[in-house]
Protein backbone atom coordinates (compact mmCIF):
# COMPACT_ATOMS: atom_id res chain seq x y z
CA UNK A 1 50.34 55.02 -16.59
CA UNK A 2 53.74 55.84 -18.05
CA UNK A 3 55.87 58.63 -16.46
CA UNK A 4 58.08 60.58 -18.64
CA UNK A 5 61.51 60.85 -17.31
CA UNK A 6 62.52 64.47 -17.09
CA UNK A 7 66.50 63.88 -16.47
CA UNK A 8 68.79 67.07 -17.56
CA UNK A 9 70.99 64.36 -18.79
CA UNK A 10 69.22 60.82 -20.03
CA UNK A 11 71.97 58.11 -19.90
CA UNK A 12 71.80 57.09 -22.83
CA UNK A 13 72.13 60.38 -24.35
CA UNK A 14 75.59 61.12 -22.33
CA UNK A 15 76.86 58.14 -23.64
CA UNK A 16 76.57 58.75 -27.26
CA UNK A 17 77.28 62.39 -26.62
CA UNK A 18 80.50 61.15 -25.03
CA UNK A 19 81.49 58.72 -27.76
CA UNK A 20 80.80 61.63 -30.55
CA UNK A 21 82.96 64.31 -28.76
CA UNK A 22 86.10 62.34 -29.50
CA UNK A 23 85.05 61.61 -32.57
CA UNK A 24 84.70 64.95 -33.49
CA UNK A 25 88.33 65.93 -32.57
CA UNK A 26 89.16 65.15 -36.23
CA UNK A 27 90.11 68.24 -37.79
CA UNK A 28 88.44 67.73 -40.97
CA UNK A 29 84.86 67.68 -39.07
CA UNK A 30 86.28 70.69 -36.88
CA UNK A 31 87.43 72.50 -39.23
CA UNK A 32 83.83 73.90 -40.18
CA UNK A 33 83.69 75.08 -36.63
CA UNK A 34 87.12 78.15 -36.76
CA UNK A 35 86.60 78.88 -33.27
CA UNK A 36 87.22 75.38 -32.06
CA UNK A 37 89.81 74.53 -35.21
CA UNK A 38 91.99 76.91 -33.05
CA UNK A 39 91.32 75.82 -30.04
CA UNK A 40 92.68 72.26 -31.43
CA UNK A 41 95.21 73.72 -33.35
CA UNK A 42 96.98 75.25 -30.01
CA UNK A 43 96.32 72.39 -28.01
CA UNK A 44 98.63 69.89 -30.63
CA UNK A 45 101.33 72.70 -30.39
CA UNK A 46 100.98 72.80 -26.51
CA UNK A 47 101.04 68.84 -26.40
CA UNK A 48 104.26 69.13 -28.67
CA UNK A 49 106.19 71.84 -26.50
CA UNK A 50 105.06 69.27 -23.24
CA UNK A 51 107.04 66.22 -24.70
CA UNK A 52 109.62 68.40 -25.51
CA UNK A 53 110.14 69.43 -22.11
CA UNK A 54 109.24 66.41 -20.18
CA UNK A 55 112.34 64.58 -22.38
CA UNK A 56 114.72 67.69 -22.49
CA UNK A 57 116.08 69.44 -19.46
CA UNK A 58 115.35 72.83 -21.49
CA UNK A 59 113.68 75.04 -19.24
CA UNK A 60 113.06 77.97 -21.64
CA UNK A 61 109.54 76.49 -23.28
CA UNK A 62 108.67 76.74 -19.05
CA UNK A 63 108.43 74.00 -16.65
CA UNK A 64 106.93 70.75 -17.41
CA UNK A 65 103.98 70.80 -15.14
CA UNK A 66 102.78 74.35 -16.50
CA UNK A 67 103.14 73.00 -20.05
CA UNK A 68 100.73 69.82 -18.88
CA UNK A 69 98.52 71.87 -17.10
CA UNK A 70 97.83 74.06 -20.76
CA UNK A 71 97.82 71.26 -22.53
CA UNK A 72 94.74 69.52 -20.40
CA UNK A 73 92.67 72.95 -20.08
CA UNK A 74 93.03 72.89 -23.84
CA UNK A 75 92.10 69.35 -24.49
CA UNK A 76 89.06 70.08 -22.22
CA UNK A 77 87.90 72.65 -23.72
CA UNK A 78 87.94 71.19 -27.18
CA UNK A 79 86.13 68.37 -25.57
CA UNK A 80 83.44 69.73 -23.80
CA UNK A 81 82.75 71.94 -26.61
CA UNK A 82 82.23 68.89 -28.61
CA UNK A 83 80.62 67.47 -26.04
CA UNK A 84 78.12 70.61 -26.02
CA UNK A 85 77.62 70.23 -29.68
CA UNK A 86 76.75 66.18 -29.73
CA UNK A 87 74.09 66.90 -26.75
CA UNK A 88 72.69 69.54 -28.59
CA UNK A 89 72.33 67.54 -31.81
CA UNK A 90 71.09 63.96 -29.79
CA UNK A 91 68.78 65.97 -28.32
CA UNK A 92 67.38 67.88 -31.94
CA UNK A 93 67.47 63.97 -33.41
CA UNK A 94 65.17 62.64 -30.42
CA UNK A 95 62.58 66.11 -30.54
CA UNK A 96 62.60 65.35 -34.25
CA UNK A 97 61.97 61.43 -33.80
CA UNK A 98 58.97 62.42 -31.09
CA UNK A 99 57.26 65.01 -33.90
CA UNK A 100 57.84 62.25 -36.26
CA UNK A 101 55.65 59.99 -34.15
CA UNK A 102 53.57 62.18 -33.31
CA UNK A 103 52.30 62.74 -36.64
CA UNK A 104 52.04 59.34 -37.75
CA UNK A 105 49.92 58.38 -33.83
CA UNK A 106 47.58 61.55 -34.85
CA UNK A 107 44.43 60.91 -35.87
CA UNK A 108 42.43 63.29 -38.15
CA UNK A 109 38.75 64.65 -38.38
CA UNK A 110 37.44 64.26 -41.82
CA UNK A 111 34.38 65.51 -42.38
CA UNK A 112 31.25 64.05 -44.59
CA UNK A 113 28.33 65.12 -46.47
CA UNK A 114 25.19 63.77 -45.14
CA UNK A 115 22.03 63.92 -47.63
CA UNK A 116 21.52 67.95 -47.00
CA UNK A 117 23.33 70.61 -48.49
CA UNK A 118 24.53 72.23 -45.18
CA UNK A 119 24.38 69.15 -42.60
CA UNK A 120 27.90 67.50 -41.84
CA UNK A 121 29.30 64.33 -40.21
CA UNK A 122 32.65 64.29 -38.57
CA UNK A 123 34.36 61.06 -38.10
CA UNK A 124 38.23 60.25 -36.74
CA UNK A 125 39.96 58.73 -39.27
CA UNK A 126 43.28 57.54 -38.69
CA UNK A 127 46.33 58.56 -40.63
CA UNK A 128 47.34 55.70 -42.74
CA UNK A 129 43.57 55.96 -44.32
CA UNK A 130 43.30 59.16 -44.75
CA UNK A 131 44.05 61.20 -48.05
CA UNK A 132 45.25 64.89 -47.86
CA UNK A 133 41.98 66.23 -49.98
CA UNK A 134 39.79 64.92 -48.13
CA UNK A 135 40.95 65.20 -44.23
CA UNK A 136 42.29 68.10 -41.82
CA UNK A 137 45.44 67.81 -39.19
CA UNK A 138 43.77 67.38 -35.52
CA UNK A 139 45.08 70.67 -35.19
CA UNK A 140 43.29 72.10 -37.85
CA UNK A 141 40.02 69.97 -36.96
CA UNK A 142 37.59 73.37 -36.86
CA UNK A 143 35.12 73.01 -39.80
CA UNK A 144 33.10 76.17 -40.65
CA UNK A 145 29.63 75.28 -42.06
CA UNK A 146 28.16 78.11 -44.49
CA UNK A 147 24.57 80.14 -42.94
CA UNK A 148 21.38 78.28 -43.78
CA UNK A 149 20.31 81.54 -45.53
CA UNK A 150 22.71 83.23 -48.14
CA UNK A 151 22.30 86.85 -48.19
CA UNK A 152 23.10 88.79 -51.22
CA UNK A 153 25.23 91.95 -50.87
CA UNK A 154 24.36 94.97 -52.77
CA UNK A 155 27.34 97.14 -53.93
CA UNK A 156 26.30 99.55 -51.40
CA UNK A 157 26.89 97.02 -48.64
CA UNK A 158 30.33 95.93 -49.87
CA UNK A 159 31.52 99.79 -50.13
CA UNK A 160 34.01 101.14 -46.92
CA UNK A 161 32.25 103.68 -44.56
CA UNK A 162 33.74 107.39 -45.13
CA UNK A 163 36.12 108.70 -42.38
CA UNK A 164 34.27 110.45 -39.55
CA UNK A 165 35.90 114.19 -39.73
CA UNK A 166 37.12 114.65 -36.20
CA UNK A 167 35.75 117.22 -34.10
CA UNK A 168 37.84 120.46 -33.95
């Protein structure tokens, strides 16, 4: 019997993950995202005002190690918010594979008429077979078979019943 692994974090899911967040730092795929197009956009400037001071000995952009220590929360951020947004996509891709699957391993109830009127025959049929007239999901495998007697309603019968009047 298979077990299903139940991981936070499948491997192999990381790893793509990992490969898309840098791919995503290009700012015309970031761009649809504002939030995170800023986010970029400040951490190029901070990266710019770090080489400037690590080459210059201008200390009025701040000291070196401040301006490096900006510029790597910023990169993070961007990353792991790209990061966030891969995982969250691998993972809608894999549910969506699994349904996919699913569907196409279900097998449906189809039901025949056998010689009487009210008397049916369900049989399994699997998908491939099946046509869409003719057969129900699993999931919708309830058939209703009509009474043995069928009763004739007088317009009488089909008529609502009058409100009671409440008691004062």
């Amino acid at each position: 019997m298979k077990t299903k692994d139940n991981t936070l974090f499948p491997a192999g899911l990381v790893k793509e993950a990992l490969a898309q967040s840098f791919v995503k730092l290009n700012p015309r795929l970031l761009v649809r995202n504002p939030v995170m197009f800023t986010v970029e956009l400040g951490t190029l400037v901070m990266l710019g005002v770090t080489l400037y001071t690590a080459f210059s000995n201008d200390a009025s952009q701040g000291s070196f190690g401040y301006n490096l220590t900006v510029f790597v929360v910023l990169l993070l951020t961007v990353l792991f918010g790209n990061f966030a947004e891969a995982i969250a996509e691998a993972r809608g891709k894999a549910q969506a594979e699994s349904l996919r699957k699913t569907r196409e391993d279900t097998p449906a109830k189809k039901v025949l008429a056998v010689g009487e009127i009210f008397t049916d025959e369900i049989k399994v049929v699997p998908p491939p077979s099946c046509a869409k007239a003719t057969c129900s999901s699993a999931s919708r495998a309830i058939s209703y078979r009509p009474m043995a007697k069928s009763y004739k309603a007088s317009p009488a019968s089909m008529s609502l019943p009058s409100p009671a009047k409440a008691p004062r």
